[in-house]
C-alpha atoms as a PDB file:
ATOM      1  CA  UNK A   1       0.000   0.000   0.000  1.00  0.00           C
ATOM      2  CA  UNK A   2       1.253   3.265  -0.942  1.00  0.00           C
ATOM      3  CA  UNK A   3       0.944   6.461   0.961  1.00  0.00           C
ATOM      4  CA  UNK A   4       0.445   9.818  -0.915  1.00  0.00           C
ATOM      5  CA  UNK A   5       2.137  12.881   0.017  1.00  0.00           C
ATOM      6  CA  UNK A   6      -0.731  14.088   2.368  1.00  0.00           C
ATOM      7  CA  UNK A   7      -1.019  10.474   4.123  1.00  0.00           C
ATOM      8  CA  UNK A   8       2.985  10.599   4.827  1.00  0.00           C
ATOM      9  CA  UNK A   9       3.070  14.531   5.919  1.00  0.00           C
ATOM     10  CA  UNK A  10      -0.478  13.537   8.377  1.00  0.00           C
ATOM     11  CA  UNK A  11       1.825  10.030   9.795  1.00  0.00           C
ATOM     12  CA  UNK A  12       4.702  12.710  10.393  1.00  0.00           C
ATOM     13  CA  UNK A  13       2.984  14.830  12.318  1.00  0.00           C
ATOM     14  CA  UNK A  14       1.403  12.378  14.364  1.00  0.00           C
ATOM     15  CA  UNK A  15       5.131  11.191  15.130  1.00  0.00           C
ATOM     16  CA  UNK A  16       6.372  14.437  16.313  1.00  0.00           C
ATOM     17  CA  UNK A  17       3.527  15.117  18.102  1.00  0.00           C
ATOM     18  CA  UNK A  18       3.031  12.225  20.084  1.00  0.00           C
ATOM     19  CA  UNK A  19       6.952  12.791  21.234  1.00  0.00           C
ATOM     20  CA  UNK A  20       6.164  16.037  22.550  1.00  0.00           C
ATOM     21  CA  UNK A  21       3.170  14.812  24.249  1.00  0.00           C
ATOM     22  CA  UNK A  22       5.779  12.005  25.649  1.00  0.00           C
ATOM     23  CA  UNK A  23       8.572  14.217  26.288  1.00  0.00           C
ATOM     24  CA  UNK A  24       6.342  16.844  28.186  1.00  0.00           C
ATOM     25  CA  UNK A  25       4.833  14.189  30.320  1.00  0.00           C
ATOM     26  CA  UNK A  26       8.595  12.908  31.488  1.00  0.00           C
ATOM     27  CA  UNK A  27       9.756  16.213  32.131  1.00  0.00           C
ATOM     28  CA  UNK A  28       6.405  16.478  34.310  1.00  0.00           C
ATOM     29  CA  UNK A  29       6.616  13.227  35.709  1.00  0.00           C
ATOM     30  CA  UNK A  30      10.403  14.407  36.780  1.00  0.00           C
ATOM     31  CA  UNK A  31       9.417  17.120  38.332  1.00  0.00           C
ATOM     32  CA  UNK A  32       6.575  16.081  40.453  1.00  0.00           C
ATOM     33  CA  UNK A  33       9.174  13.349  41.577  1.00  0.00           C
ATOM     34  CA  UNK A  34      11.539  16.347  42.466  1.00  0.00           C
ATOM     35  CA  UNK A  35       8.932  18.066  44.281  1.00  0.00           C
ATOM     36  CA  UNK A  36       7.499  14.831  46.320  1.00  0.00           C
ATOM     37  CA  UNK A  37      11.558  13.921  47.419  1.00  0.00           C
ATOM     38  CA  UNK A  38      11.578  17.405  48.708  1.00  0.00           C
ATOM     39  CA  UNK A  39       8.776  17.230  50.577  1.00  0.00           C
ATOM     40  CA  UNK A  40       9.461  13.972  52.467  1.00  0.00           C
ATOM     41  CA  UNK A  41      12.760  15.516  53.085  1.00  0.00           C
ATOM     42  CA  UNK A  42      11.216  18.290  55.109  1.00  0.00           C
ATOM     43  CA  UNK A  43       8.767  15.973  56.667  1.00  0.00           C
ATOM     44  CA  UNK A  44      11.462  12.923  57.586  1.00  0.00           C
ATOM     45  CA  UNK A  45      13.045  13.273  61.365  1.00  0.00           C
ATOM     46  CA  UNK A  46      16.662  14.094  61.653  1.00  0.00           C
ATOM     47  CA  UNK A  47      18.373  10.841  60.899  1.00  0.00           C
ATOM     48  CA  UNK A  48      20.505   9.433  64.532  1.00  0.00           C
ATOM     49  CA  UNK A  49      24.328   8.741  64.591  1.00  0.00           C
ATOM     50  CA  UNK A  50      24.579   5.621  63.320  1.00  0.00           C
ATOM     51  CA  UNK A  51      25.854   2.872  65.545  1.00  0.00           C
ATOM     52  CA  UNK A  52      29.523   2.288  64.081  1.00  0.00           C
ATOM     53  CA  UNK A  53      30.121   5.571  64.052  1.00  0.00           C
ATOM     54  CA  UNK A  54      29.303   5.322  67.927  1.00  0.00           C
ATOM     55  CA  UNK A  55      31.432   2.978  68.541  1.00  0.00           C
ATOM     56  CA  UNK A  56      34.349   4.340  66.857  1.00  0.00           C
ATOM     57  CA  UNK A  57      33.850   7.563  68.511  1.00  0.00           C
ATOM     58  CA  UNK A  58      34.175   5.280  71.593  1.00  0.00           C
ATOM     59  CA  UNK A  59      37.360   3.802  70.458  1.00  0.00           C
ATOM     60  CA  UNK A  60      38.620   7.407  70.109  1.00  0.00           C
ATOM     61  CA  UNK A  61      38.094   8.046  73.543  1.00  0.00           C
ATOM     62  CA  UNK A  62      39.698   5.014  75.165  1.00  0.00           C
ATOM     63  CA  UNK A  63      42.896   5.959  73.227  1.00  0.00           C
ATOM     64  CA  UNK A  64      42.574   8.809  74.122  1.00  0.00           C
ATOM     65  CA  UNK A  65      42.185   8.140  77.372  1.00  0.00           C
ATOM     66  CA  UNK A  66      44.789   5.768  77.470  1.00  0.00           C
ATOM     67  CA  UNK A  67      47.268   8.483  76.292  1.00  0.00           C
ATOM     68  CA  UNK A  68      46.082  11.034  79.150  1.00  0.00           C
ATOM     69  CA  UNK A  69      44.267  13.350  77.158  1.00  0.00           C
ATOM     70  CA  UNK A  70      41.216  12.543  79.207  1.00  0.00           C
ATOM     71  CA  UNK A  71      41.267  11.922  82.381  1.00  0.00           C
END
């Protein structure tokens, strides 16, 4: 089946408008995404020392110790 010159310029601009319609909904989709991490950023508790970084602090302080900077 051929296409005439108005059937292949009507399929063309179906094309390039259906990837604008695609591309603007990504770029939406990104942004709403954006905008939701942001929000449970503000709305998330401030995140607790986390335990091996307690217990190396601890380590530092029985060296320390142990060297008589603390007493």
């Amino acid at each position: 089946m051929r296409m005439n010159r108005r059937g292949l310029l009507g399929a063309i601009t179906a094309t390039l408008g259906m990837s604008a319609v695609f591309a603007n909904g990504v770029d939406r989709a990104t942004n709403s995404l954006n905008a939701l991490s942001r929000f449970m950023r503000l709305t998330q508790p401030n995140k607790y020392k986390s335990k091996p970084n307690r217990l190396s602090q601890k380590k530092r302080r029985l060296n320390a110790r142990r060297l008589g900077k603390f007493k």
